[in-house]
Protein backbone atom coordinates (compact mmCIF):
# COMPACT_ATOMS: atom_id res chain seq x y z
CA UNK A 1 39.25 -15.61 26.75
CA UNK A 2 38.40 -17.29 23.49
CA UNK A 3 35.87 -16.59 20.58
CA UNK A 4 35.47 -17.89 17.16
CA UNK A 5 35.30 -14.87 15.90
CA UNK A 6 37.92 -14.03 13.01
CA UNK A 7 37.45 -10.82 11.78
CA UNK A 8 39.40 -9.58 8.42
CA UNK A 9 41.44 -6.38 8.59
CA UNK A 10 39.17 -3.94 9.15
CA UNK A 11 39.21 -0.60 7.23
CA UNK A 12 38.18 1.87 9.62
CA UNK A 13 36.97 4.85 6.45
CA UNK A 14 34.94 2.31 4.66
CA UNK A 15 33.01 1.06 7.53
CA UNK A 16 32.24 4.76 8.19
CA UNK A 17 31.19 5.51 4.98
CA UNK A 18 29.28 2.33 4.66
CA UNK A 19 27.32 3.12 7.44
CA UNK A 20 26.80 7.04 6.00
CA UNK A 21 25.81 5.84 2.50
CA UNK A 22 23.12 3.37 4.02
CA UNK A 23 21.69 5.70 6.63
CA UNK A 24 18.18 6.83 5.20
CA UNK A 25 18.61 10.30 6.71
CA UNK A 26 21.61 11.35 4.71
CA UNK A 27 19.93 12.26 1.84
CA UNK A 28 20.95 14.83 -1.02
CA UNK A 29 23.94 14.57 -2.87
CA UNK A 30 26.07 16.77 -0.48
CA UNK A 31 25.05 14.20 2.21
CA UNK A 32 26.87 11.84 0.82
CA UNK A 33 29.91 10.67 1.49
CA UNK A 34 32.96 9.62 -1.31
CA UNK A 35 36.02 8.22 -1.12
CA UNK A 36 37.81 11.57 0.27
CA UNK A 37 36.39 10.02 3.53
CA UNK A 38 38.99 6.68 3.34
CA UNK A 39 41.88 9.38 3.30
CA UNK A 40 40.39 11.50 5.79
CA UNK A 41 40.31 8.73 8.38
CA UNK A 42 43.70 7.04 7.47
CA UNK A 43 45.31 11.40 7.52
CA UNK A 44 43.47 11.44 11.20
CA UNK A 45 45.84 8.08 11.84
CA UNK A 46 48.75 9.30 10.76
CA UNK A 47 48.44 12.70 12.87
CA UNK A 48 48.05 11.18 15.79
CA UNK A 49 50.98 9.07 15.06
CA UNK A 50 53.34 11.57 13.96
CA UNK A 51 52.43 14.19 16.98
CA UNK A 52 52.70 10.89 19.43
CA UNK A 53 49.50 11.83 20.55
CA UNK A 54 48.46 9.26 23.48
CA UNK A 55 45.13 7.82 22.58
CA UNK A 56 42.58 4.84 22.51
CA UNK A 57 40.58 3.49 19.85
CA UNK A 58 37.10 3.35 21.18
CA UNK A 59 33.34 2.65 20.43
CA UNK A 60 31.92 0.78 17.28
CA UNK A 61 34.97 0.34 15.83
CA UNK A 62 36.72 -1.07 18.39
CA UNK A 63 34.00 -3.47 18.82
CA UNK A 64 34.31 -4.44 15.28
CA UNK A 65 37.50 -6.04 16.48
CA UNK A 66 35.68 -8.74 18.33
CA UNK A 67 32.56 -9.06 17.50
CA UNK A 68 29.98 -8.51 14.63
CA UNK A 69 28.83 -4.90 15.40
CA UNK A 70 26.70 -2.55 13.77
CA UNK A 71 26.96 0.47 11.76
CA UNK A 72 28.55 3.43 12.93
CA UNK A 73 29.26 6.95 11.76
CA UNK A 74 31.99 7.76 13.34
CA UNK A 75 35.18 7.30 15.57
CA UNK A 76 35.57 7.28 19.29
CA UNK A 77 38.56 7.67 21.09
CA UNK A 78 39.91 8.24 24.79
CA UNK A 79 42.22 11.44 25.17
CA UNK A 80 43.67 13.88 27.36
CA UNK A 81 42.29 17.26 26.72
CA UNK A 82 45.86 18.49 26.91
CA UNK A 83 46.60 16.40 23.41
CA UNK A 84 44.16 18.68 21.63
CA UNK A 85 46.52 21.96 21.64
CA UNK A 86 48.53 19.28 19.41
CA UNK A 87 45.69 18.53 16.80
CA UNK A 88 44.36 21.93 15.77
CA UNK A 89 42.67 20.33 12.77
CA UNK A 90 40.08 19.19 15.21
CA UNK A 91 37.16 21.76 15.12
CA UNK A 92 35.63 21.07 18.79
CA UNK A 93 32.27 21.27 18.72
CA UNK A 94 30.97 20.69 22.00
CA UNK A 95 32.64 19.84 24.91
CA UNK A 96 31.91 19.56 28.93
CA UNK A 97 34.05 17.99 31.63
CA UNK A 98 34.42 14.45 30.12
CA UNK A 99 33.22 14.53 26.92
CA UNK A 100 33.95 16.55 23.75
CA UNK A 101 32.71 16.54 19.66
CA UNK A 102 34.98 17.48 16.74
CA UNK A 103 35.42 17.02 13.41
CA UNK A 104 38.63 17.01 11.47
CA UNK A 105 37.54 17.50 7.89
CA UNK A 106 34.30 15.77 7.38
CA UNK A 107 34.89 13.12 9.93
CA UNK A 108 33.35 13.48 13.07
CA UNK A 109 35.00 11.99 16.01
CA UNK A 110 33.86 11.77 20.02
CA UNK A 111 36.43 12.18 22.43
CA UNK A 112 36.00 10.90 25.95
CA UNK A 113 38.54 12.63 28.18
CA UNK A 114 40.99 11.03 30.47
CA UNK A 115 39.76 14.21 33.32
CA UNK A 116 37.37 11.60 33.82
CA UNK A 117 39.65 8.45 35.94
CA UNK A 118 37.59 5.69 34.01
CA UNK A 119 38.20 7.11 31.20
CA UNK A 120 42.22 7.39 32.22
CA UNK A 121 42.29 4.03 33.56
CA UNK A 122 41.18 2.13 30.31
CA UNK A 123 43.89 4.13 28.50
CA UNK A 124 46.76 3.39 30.79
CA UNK A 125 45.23 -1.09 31.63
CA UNK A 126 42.64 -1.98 29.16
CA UNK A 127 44.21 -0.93 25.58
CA UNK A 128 45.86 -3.60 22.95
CA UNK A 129 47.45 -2.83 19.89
CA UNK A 130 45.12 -4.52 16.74
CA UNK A 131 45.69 -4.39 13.01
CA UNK A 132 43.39 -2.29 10.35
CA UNK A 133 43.76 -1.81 7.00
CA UNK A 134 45.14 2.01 8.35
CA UNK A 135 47.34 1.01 10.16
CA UNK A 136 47.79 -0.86 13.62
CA UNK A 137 46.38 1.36 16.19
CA UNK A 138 45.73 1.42 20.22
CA UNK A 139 42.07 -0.18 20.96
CA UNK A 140 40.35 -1.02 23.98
CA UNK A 141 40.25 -4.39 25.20
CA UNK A 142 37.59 -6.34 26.14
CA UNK A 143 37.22 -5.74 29.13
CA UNK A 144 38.16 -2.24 28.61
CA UNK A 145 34.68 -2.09 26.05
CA UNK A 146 32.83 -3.61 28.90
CA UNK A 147 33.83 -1.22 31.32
CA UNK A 148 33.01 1.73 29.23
CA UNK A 149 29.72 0.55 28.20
CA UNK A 150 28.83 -0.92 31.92
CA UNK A 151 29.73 2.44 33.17
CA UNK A 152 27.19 4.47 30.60
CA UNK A 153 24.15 2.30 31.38
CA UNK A 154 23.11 3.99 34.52
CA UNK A 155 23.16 7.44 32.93
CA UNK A 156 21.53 5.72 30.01
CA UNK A 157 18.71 4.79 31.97
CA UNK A 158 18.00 7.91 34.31
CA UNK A 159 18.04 9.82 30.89
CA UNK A 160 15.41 7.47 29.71
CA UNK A 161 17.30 6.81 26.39
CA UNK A 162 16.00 3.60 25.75
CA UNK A 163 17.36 3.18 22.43
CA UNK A 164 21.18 3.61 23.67
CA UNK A 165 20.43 1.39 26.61
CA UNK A 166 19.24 -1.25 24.51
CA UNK A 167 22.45 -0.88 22.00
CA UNK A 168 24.96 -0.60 24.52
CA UNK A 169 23.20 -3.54 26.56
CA UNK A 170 22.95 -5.79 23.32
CA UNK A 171 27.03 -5.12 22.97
CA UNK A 172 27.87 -6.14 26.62
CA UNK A 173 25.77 -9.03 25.86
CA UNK A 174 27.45 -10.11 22.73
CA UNK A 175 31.04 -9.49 24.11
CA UNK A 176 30.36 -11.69 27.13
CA UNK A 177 28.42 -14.14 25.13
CA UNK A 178 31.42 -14.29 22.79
CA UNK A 179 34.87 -13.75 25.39
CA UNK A 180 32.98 -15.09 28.64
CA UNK A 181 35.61 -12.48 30.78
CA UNK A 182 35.90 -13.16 34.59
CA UNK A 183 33.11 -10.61 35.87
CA UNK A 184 34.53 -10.13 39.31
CA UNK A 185 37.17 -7.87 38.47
CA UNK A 186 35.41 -5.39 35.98
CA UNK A 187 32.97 -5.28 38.63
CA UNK A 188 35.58 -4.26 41.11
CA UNK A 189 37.17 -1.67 39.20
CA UNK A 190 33.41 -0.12 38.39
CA UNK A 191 33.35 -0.09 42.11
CA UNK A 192 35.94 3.04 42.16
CA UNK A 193 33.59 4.89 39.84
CA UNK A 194 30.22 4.10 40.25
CA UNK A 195 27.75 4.61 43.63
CA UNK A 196 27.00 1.23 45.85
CA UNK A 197 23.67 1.95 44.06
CA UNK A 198 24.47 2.54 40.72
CA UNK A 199 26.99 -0.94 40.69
CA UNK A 200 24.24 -2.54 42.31
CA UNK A 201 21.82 -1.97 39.27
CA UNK A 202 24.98 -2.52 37.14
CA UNK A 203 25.10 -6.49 38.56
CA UNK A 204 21.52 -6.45 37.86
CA UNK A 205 21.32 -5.81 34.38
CA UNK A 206 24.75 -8.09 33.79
CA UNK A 207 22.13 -11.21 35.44
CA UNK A 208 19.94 -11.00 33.05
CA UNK A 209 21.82 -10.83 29.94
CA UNK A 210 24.07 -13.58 31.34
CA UNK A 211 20.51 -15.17 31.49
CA UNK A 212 19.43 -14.24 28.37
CA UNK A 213 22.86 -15.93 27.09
CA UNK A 214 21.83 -19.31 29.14
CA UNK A 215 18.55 -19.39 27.43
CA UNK A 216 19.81 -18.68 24.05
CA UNK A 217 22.74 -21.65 24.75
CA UNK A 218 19.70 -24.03 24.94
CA UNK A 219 18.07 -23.10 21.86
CA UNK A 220 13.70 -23.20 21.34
CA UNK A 221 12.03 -25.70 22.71
């Protein structure tokens, strides 16, 4: 897969803070966030690396790493709920079977648990090692971002949450517009964790982006 997409370093705190500073509902000065946030983020890093705590690099960020992305407020990562007896500096706020929410100082981060197999498999195949201004840290691959967002879109859509179908579907659209990844495989590893229907609906909705792609290839008439 190629792109011509060069990204610089990112820096994983400023793009969070960015995205806090320029949100329109974080108003009032102790909304705001300063620069305690850059070494909040890069003391998160170096946790997780000094209590070899197994983990992916997930979600906006990640995606920064190949394509132009938007904003986002904070950091997602894949990892066993057994790891979190070795990070009590994460206050869990919520938490069922796959998913959890915790903050470790004033960072909030979303955990997606390897109970779920997905979850487990793009850990242990889809993950690449990529270079921030932190420090170089475990992210998902492409096709490891396309399998987690593929995955969400059915529960996206029988939750009628239009607005995270249309992000998520406007990232699978840009990574495959950008890496053009063989589709047959991410299919058939969706196929261990997703119904004949739900994959069904999954091909679907990956035709008409890939025809959406087509038609912005040949430009306006």
């Amino acid at each position: 897969m190629n792109s011509l997409y060069t990204p610089q370093k990112i820096h994983i705190g400023r793009v969070i803070r960015d995205a806090l500073v320029f949100n329109p509902r974080n108003k009032g000065e102790n909304a705001m966030p300063n620069d305690n946030l850059l070494k909040t983020v890069a003391n998160l890093f170096a946790v997780l690396e000094e209590r070899q705590v197994a983990y992916v690099l997930v979600g906006g960020i990640a995606l920064l790493q190949y394509v132009e992305g938007r904003n986002t407020e904070d950091i997602d990562l894949i990892m066993a709920l057994s790891s979190l007896k070795a990070l009590p500096e994460i206050e869990i706020m919520s938490q069922d079977i796959y998913f959890a929410r915790g903050r470790y100082q004033e960072l909030q981060i979303d955990l997606l648990l390897t109970q779920n197999p997905l979850f487990a498999q793009v850990r242990r195949a889809y993950t690449t090692h990529r270079p921030f201004v932190e420090r170089e840290i475990p992210c998902a691959t492409v096709e490891g971002l396309l399998l987690l967002k593929l995955y969400a879109l059915p529960s996206l859509y029988r939750q009628g949450n239009f607005a995270r179908v249309g992000l998520y579907e406007n990232d699978i659209a840009t990574l495959l517009q950008a890496y053009t990844p063989p589709l047959e495989p991410i299919f058939a590893e969706l196929a261990a964790h997703l119904s004949q229907a739900d994959l069904t609906a999954v091909r679907e909705v990956v035709t008409e982006i890939e025809q959406r792609i087509e038609r912005f290839g040949k430009g306006l008439p």
